[in-house]
Protein backbone atom coordinates (compact mmCIF):
# COMPACT_ATOMS: atom_id res chain seq x y z
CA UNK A 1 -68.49 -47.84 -27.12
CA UNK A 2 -71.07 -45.79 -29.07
CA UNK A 3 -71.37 -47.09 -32.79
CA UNK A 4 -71.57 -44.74 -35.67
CA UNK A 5 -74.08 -45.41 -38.45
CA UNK A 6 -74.66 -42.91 -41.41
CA UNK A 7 -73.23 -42.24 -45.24
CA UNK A 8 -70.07 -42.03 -45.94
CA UNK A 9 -68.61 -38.10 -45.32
CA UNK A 10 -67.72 -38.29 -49.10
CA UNK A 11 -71.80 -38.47 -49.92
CA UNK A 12 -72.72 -36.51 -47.02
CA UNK A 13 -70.41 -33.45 -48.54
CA UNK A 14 -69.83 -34.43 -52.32
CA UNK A 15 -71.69 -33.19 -55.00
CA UNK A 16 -74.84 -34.84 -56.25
CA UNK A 17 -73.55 -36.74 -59.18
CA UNK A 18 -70.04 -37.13 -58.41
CA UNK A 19 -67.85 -38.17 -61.29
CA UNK A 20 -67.21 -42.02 -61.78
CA UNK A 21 -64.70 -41.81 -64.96
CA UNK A 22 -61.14 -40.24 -64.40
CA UNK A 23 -60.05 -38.20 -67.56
CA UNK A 24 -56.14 -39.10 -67.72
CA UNK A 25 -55.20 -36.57 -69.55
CA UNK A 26 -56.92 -33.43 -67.38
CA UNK A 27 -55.73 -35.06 -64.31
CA UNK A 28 -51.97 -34.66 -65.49
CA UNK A 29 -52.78 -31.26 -66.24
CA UNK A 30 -54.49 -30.64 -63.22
CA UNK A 31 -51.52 -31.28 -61.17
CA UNK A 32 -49.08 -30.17 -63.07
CA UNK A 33 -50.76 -26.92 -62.24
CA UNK A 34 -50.15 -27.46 -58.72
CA UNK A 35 -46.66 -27.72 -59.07
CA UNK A 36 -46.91 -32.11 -60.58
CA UNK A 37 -47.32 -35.18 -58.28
CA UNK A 38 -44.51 -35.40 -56.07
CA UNK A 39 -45.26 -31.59 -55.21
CA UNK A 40 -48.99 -32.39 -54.28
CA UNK A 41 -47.88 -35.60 -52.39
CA UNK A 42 -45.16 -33.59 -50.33
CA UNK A 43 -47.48 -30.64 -49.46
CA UNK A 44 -49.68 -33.35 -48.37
CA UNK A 45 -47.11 -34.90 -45.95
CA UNK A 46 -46.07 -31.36 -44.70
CA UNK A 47 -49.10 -30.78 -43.53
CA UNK A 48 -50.28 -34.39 -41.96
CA UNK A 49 -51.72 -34.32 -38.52
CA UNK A 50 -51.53 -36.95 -36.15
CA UNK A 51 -53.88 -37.30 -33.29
CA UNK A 52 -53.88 -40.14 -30.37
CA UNK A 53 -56.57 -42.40 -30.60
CA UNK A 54 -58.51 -42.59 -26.90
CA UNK A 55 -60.76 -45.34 -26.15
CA UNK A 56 -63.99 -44.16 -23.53
């Protein structure tokens, strides 16, 4: 089994200085621009993929 070694794919595609403190406040406003939470959360589950998991 080949092992994989390298940064996570968050570093490898996030931005340089990625955010470390949450703003409460813009982050309820943020998704209540996207229709609120349980919206986000269901468009989330509507669109999960599952794949099968193979070993070689």
């Amino acid at each position: 089994m080949k092992s994989l070694t390298g940064p996570e794919l968050c570093d490898a595609l996030g931005p340089e200085r990625p955010t470390t403190v949450a703003d409460l406040n813009r982050l309820r406003e943020n998704e209540n621009n996207q229709g609120g939470l349980e919206k986000l959360a269901e468009s989330c589950l509507n669109s999960l993929r599952t794949r099968p998991l193979t070993s070689e």
